[in-house]
C-alpha atoms as a PDB file:
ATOM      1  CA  UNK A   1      -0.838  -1.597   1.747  1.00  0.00           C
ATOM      2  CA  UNK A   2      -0.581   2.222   1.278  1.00  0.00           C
ATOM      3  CA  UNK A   3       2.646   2.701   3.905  1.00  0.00           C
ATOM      4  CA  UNK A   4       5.619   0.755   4.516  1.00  0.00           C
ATOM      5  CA  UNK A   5       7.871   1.679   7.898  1.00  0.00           C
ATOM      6  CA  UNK A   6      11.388   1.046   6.552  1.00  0.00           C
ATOM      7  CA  UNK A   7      13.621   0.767   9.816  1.00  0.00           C
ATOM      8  CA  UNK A   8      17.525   0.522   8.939  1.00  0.00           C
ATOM      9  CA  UNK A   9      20.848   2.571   9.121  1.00  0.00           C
ATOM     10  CA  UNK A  10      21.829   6.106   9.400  1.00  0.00           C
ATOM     11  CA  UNK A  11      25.273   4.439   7.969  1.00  0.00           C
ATOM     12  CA  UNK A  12      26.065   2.512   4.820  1.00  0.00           C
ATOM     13  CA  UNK A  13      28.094  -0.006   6.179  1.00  0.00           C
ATOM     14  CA  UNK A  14      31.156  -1.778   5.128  1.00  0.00           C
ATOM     15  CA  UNK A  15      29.335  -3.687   1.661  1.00  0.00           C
ATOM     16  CA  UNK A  16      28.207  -1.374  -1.626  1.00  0.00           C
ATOM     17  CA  UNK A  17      25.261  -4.160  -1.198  1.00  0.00           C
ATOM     18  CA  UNK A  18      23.499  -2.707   1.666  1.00  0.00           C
ATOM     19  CA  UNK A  19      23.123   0.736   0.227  1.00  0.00           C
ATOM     20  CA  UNK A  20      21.638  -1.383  -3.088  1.00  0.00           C
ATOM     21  CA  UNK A  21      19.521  -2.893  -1.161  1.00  0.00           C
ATOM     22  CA  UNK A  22      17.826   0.038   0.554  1.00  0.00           C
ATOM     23  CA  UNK A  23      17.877   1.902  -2.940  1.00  0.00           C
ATOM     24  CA  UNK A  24      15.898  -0.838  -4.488  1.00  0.00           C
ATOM     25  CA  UNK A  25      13.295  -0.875  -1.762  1.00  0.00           C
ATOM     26  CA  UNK A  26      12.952   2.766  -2.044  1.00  0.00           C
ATOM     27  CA  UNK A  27      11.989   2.110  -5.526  1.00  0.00           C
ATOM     28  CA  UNK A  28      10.385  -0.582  -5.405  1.00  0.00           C
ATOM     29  CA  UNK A  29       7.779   1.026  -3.048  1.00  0.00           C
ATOM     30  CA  UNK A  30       7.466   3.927  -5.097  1.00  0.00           C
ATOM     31  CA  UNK A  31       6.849   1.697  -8.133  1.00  0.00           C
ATOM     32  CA  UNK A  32       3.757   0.064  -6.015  1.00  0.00           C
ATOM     33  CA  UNK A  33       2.267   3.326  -4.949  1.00  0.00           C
ATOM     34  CA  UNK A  34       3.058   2.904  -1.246  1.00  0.00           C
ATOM     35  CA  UNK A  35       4.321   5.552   0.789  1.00  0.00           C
ATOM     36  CA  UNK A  36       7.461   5.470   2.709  1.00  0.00           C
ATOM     37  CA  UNK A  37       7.678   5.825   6.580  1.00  0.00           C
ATOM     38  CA  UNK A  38      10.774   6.315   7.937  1.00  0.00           C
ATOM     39  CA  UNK A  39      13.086   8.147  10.141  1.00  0.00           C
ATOM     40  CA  UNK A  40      13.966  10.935   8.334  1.00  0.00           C
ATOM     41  CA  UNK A  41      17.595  10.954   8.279  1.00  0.00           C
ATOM     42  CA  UNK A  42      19.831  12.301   4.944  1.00  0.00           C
ATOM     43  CA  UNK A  43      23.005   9.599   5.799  1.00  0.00           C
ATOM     44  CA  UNK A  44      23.304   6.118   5.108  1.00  0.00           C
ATOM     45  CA  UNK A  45      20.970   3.565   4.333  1.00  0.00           C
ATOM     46  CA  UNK A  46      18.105   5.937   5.140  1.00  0.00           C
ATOM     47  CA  UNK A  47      18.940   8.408   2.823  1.00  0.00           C
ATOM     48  CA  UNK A  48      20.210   6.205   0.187  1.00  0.00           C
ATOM     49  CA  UNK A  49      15.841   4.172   0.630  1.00  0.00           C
ATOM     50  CA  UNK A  50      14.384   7.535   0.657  1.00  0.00           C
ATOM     51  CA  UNK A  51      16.168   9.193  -2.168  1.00  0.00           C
ATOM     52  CA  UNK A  52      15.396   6.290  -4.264  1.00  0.00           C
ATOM     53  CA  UNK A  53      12.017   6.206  -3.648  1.00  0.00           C
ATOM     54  CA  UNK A  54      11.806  10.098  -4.294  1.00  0.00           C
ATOM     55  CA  UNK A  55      13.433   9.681  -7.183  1.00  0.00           C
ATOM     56  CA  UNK A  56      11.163   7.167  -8.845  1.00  0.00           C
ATOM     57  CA  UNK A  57       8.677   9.369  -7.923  1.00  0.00           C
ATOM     58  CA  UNK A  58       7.113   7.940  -4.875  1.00  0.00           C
ATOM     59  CA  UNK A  59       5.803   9.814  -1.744  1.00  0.00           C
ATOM     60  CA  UNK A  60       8.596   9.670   1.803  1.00  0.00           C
ATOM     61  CA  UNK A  61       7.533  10.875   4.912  1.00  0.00           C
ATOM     62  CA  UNK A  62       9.898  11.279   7.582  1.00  0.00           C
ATOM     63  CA  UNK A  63       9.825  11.533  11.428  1.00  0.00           C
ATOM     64  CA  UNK A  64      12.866  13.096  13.104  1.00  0.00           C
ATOM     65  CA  UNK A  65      13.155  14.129  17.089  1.00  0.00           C
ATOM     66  CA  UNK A  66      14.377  17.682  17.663  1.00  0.00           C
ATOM     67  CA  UNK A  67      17.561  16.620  18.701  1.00  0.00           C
ATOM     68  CA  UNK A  68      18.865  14.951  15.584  1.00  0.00           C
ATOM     69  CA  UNK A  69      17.427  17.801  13.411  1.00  0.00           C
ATOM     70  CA  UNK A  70      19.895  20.125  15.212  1.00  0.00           C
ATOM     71  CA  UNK A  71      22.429  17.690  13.774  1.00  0.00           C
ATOM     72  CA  UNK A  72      21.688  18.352  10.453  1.00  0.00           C
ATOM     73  CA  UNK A  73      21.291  15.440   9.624  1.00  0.00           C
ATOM     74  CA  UNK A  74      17.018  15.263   8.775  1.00  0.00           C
ATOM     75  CA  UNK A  75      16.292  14.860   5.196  1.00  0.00           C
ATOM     76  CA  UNK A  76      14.635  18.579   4.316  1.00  0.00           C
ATOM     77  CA  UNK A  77      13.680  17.559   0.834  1.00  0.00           C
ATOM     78  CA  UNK A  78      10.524  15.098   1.490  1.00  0.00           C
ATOM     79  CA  UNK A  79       6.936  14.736   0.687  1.00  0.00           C
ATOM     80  CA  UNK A  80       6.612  15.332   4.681  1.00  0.00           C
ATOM     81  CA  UNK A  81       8.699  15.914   7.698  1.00  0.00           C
ATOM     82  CA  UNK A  82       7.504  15.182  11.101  1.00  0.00           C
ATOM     83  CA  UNK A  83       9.965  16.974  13.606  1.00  0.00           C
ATOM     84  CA  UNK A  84       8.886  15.684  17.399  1.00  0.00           C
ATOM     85  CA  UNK A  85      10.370  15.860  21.027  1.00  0.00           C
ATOM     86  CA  UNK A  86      11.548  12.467  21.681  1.00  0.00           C
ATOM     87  CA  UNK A  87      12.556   9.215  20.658  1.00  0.00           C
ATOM     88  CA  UNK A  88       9.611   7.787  21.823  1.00  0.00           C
ATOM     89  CA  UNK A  89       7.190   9.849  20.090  1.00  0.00           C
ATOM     90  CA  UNK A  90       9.276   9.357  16.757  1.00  0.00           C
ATOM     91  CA  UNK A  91       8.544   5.697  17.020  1.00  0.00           C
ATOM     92  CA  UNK A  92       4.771   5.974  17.883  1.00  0.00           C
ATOM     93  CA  UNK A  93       4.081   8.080  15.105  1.00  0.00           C
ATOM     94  CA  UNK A  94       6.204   5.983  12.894  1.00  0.00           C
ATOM     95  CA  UNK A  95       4.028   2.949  13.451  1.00  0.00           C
ATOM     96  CA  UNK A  96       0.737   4.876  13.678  1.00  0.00           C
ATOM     97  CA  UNK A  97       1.416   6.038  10.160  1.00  0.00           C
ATOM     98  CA  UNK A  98       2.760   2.813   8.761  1.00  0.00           C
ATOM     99  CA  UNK A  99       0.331  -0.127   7.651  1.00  0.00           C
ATOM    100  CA  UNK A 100       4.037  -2.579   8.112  1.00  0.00           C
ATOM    101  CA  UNK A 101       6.927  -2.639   8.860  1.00  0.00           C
ATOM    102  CA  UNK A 102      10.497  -3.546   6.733  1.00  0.00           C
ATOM    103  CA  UNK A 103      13.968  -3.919   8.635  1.00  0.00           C
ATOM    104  CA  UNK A 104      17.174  -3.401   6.506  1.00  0.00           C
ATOM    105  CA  UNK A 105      20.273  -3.347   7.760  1.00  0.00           C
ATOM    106  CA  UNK A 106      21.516  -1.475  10.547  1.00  0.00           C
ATOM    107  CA  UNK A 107      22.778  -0.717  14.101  1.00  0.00           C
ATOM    108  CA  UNK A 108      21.125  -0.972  17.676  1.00  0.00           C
ATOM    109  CA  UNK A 109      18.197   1.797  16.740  1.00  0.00           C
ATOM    110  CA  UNK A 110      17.595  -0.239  13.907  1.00  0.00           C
ATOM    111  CA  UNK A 111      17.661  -3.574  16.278  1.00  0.00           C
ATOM    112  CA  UNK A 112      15.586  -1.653  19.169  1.00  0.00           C
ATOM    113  CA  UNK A 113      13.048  -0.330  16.594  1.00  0.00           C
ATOM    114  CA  UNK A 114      12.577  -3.942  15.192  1.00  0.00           C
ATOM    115  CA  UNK A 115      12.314  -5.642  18.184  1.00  0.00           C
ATOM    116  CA  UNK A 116      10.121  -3.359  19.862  1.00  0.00           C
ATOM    117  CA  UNK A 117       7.928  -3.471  17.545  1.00  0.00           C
ATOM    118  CA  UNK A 118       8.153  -7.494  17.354  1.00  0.00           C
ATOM    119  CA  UNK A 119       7.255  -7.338  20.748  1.00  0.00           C
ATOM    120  CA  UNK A 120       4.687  -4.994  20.033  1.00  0.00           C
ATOM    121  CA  UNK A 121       2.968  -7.495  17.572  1.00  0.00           C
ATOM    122  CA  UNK A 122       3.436 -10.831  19.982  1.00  0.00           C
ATOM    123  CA  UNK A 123       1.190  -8.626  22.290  1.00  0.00           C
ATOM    124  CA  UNK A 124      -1.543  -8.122  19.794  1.00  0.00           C
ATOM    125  CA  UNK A 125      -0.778  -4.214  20.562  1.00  0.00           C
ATOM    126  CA  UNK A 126      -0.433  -4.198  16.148  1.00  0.00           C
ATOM    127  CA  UNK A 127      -1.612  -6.440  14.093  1.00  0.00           C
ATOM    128  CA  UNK A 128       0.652  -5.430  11.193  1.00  0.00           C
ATOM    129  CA  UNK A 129       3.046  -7.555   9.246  1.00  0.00           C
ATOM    130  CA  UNK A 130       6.757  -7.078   9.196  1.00  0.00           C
ATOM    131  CA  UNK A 131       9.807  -8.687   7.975  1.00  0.00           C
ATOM    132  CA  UNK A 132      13.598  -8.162   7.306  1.00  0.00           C
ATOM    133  CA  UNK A 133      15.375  -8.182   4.207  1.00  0.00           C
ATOM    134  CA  UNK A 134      18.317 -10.318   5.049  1.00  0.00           C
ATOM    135  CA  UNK A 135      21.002  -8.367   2.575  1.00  0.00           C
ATOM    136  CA  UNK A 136      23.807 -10.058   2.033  1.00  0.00           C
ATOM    137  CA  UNK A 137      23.137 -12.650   5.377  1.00  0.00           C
ATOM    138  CA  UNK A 138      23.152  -9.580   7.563  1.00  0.00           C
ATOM    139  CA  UNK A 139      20.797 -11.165  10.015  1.00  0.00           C
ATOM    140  CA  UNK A 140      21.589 -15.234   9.776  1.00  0.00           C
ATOM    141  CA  UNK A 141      23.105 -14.578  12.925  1.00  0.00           C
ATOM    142  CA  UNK A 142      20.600 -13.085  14.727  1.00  0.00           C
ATOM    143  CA  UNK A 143      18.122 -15.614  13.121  1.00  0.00           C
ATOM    144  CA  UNK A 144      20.447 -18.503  14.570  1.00  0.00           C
ATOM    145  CA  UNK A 145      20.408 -16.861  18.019  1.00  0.00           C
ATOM    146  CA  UNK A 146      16.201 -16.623  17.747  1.00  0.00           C
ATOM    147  CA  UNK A 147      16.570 -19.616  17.358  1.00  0.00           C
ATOM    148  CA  UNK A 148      18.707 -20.336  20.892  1.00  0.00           C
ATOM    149  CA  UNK A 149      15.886 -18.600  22.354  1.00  0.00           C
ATOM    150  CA  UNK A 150      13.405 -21.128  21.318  1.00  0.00           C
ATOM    151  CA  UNK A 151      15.146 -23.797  22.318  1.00  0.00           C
ATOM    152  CA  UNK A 152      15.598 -22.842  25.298  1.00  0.00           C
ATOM    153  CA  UNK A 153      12.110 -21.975  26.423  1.00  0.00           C
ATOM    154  CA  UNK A 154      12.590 -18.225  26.101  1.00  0.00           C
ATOM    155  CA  UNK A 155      10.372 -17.642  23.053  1.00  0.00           C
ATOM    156  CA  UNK A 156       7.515 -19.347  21.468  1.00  0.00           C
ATOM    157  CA  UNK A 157       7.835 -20.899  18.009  1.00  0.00           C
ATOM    158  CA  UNK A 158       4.569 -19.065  17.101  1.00  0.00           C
ATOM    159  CA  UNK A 159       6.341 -15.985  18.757  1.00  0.00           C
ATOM    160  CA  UNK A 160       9.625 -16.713  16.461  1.00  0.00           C
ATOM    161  CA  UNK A 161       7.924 -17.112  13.131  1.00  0.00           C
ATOM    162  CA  UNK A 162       5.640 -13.561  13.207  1.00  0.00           C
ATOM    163  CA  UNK A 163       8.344 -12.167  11.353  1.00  0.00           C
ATOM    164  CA  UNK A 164       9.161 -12.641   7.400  1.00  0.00           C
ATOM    165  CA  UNK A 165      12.355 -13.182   6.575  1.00  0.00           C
ATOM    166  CA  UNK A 166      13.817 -12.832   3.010  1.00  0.00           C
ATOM    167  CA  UNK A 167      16.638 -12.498   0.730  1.00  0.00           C
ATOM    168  CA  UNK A 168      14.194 -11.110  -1.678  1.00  0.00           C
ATOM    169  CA  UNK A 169      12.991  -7.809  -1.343  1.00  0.00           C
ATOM    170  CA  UNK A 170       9.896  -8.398  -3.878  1.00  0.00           C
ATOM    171  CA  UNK A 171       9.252 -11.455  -2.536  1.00  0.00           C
ATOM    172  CA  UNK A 172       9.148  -9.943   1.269  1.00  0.00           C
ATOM    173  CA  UNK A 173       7.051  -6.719  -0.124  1.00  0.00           C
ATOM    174  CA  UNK A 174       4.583  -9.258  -2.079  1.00  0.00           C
ATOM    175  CA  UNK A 175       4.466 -11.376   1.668  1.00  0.00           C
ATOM    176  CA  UNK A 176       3.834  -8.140   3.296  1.00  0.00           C
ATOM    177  CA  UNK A 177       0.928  -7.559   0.845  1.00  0.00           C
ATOM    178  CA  UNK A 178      -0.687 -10.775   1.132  1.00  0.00           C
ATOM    179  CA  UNK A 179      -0.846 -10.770   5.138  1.00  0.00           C
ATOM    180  CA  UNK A 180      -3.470 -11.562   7.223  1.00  0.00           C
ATOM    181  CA  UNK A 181      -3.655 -10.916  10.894  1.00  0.00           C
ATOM    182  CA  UNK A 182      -5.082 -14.208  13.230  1.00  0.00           C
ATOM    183  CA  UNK A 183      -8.961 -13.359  14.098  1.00  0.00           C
ATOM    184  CA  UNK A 184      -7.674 -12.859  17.691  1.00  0.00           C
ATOM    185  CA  UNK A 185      -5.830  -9.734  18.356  1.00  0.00           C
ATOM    186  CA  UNK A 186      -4.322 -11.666  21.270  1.00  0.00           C
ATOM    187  CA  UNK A 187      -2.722 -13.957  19.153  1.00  0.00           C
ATOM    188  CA  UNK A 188      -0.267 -15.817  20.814  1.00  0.00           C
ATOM    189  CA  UNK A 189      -0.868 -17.074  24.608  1.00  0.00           C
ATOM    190  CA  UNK A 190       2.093 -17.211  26.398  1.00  0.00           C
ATOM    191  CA  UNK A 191       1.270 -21.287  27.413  1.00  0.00           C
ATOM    192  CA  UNK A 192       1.725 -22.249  23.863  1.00  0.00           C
ATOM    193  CA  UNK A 193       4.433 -23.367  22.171  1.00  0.00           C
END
């Protein structure tokens, strides 16, 4: 794996843990020689994962639309800085550069990003891997509901477990690693369960 997508906060939330977390990551793909992907932001958790990995030496490339850039609020100090029109481009260029994908804490981009690109994967439109780093139980909650949705015939269990799920950020990078997409792009027909 030579990129990582990290998708996650433009804030640092209400736990000292969640900024930890990102920090680690950001080091922790520095330390394995794989470039970071993300959103380009200076704030929060994004700034706290991309300063880290910076700072151990590792490469960050960002992707920012025009619009947030005249926030001030793009990270001008990276290996790379895409600056595009939209939303939608920013995400498109985010996953064409990334090789997987890692969700961290965060808000509703960070949910929209992940699930989009969930979705994304379930049609066989990527066959990356991609996982969340449950910090602190962050996402048991949204787990528990995924799991409402199998039960009641909304999503597939194949569908449900595509995505990694770990308290363990070396543990979900190593997982991330070691993946292997299904020999058919269109992995999961929508009659199974």
């Amino acid at each position: 794996m030579k990129s990582l997508c990290v998708f996650c906060g433009s804030s640092a939330g209400r736990n000292e843990a969640y900024v930890k977390a990102a920090a680690n990551v950001g080091r922790l793909l520095a330390e394995r020689g794989i470039t970071l992907i993300y959103g380009g932001g200076s704030l929060g958790l994004m700034g706290a994962c991309a300063e880290a990995c910076l700072g151990a030496g590792g490469k960050v490339v960002g992707v920012i639309p025009k619009h947030l850039m005249r926030m001030d609020v793009g990270h001008l100090d990276l290996t790379a800085l895409h600056v595009v029109d939209s939303m939608h481009e920013r995400k498109a260029m985010m996953a064409e550069l990334s090789n997987g994908f890692i969700v961290l804490p965060g808000g509703i981009g960070t949910m929209e990003e992940f699930f989009e690109i969930w979705t994304w994967g379930q049609l066989g439109i990527h066959r990356k891997p991609f996982g969340v780093l449950n910090v602190n139980g962050y996402y048991d909650a949204l787990f528990l509901f995924i799991t409402t949705m199998v039960e009641q015939g909304f999503l597939k269990s194949a569908q449900a477990t595509m995505t990694q799920l770990s308290e363990d950020p070396v543990m979900l990078l190593d997982a991330l690693a070691a993946y292997v997409p299904p020999e058919n792009p269109a992995l999961l027909k929508l009659s199974e369960t």
